[in-house]
Protein backbone atom coordinates (compact mmCIF):
# COMPACT_ATOMS: atom_id res chain seq x y z
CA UNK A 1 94.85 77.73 119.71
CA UNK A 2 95.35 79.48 123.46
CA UNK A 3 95.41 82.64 124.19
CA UNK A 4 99.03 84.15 125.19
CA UNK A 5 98.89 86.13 128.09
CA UNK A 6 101.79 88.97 129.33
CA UNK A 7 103.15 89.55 132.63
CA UNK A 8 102.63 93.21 132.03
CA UNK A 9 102.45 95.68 128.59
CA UNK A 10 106.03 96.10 127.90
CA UNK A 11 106.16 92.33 127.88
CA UNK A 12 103.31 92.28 125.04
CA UNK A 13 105.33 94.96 123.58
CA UNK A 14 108.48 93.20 123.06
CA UNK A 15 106.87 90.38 122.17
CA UNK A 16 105.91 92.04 119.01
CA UNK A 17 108.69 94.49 118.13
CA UNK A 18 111.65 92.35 119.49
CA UNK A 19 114.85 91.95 117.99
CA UNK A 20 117.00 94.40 117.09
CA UNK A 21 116.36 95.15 113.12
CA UNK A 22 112.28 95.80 114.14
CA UNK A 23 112.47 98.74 115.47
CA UNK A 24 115.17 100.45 113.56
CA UNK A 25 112.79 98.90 110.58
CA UNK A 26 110.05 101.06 112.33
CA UNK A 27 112.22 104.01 112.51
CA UNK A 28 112.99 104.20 109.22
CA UNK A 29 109.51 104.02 107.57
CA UNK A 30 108.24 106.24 110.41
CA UNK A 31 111.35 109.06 109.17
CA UNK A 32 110.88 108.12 105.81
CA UNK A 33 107.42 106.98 104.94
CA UNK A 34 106.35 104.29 102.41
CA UNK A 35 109.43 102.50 101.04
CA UNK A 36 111.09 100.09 98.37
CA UNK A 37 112.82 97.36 99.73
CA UNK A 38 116.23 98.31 98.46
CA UNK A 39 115.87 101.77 99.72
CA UNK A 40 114.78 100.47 103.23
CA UNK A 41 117.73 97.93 102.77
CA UNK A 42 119.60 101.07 102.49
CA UNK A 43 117.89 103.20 105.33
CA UNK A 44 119.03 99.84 107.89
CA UNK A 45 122.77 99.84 107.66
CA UNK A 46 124.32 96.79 108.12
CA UNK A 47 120.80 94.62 107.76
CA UNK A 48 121.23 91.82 105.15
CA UNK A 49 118.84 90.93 102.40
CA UNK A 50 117.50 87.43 103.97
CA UNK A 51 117.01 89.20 107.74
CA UNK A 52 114.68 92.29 106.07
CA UNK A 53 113.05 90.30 104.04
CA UNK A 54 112.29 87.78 107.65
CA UNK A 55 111.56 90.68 109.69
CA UNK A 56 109.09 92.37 107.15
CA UNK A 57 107.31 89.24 106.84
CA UNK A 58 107.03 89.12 111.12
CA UNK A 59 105.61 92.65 111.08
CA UNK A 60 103.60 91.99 108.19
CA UNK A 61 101.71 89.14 109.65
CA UNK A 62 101.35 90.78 113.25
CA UNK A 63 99.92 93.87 111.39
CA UNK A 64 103.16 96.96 111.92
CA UNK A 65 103.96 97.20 108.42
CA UNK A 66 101.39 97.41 105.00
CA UNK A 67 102.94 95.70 102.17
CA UNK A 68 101.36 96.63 98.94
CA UNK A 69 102.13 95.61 95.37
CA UNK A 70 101.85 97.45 92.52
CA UNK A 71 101.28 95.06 89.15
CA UNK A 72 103.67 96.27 86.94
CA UNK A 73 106.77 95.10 84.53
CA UNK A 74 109.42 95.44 86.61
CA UNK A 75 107.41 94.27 89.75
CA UNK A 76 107.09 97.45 92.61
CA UNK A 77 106.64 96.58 96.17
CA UNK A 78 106.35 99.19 98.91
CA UNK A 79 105.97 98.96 102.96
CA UNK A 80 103.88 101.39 105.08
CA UNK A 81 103.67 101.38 108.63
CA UNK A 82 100.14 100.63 109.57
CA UNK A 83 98.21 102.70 112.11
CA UNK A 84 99.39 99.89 114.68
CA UNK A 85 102.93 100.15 113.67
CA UNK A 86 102.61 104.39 113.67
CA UNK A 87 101.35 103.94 117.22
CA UNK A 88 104.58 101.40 118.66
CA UNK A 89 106.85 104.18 116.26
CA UNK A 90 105.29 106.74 118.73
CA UNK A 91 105.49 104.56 121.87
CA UNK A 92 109.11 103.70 121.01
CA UNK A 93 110.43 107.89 120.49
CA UNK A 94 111.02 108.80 124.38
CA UNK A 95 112.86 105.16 124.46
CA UNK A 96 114.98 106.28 121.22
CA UNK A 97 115.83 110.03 122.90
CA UNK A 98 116.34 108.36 125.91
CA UNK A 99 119.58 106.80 123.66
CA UNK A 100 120.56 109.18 121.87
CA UNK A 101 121.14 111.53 125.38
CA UNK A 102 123.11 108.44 126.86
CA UNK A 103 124.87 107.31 123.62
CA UNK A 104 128.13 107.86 124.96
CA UNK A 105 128.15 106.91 128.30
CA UNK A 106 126.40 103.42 126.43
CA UNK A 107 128.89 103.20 124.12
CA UNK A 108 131.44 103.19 126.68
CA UNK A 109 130.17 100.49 128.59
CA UNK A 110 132.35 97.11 128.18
């Protein structure tokens, strides 16, 4: 296997929170703490079944997001950010503020 290597850190960042659903996926467990799947389904408007259930998997296996399973009848599943994932949450709030002060002049833009 080689080792990938980054032009610089946002570059290595990207790499693993890319994508559009990702962070707003971080967002929401990071407002909300640990969550179902069907309430984080409903905490990422406009997200559909199949792409959360992709995405989770991503951040699962690069280590953003704890999925743990409680055995019991019906079956309870809920996702955590990990300390990794807490730590890109944290990285990624000027970035979010950053939108949210230029949201309209964005939204204008054709």
């Amino acid at each position: 296997m080689t080792k990938r290597s980054f032009v610089c850190g946002l570059d290595a960042a990207i790499t693993v929170m890319g994508g559009k659903w990702k962070g707003l996926i971080l967002f929401s467990l990071g407002a909300e703490g640990p969550l179902r799947f069907g309430e984080l389904r409903r905490a990422v408007p406009g997200i559909s079944e199949r792409i959360l259930i992709l995405q989770l998997r991503e951040m699962e296996a690069s280590g953003l997001v704890h999925r743990k399973v409680f055995h019991q009848v019906p079956p309870k599943v809920e996702y955590s950010l990990t300390d990794f994932g807490s730590s890109l949450n944290d990285a990624l709030a000027p970035l979010g503020q950053w939108g949210e002060e230029h949201m309209e002049r964005i939204e204008a833009l054709p």
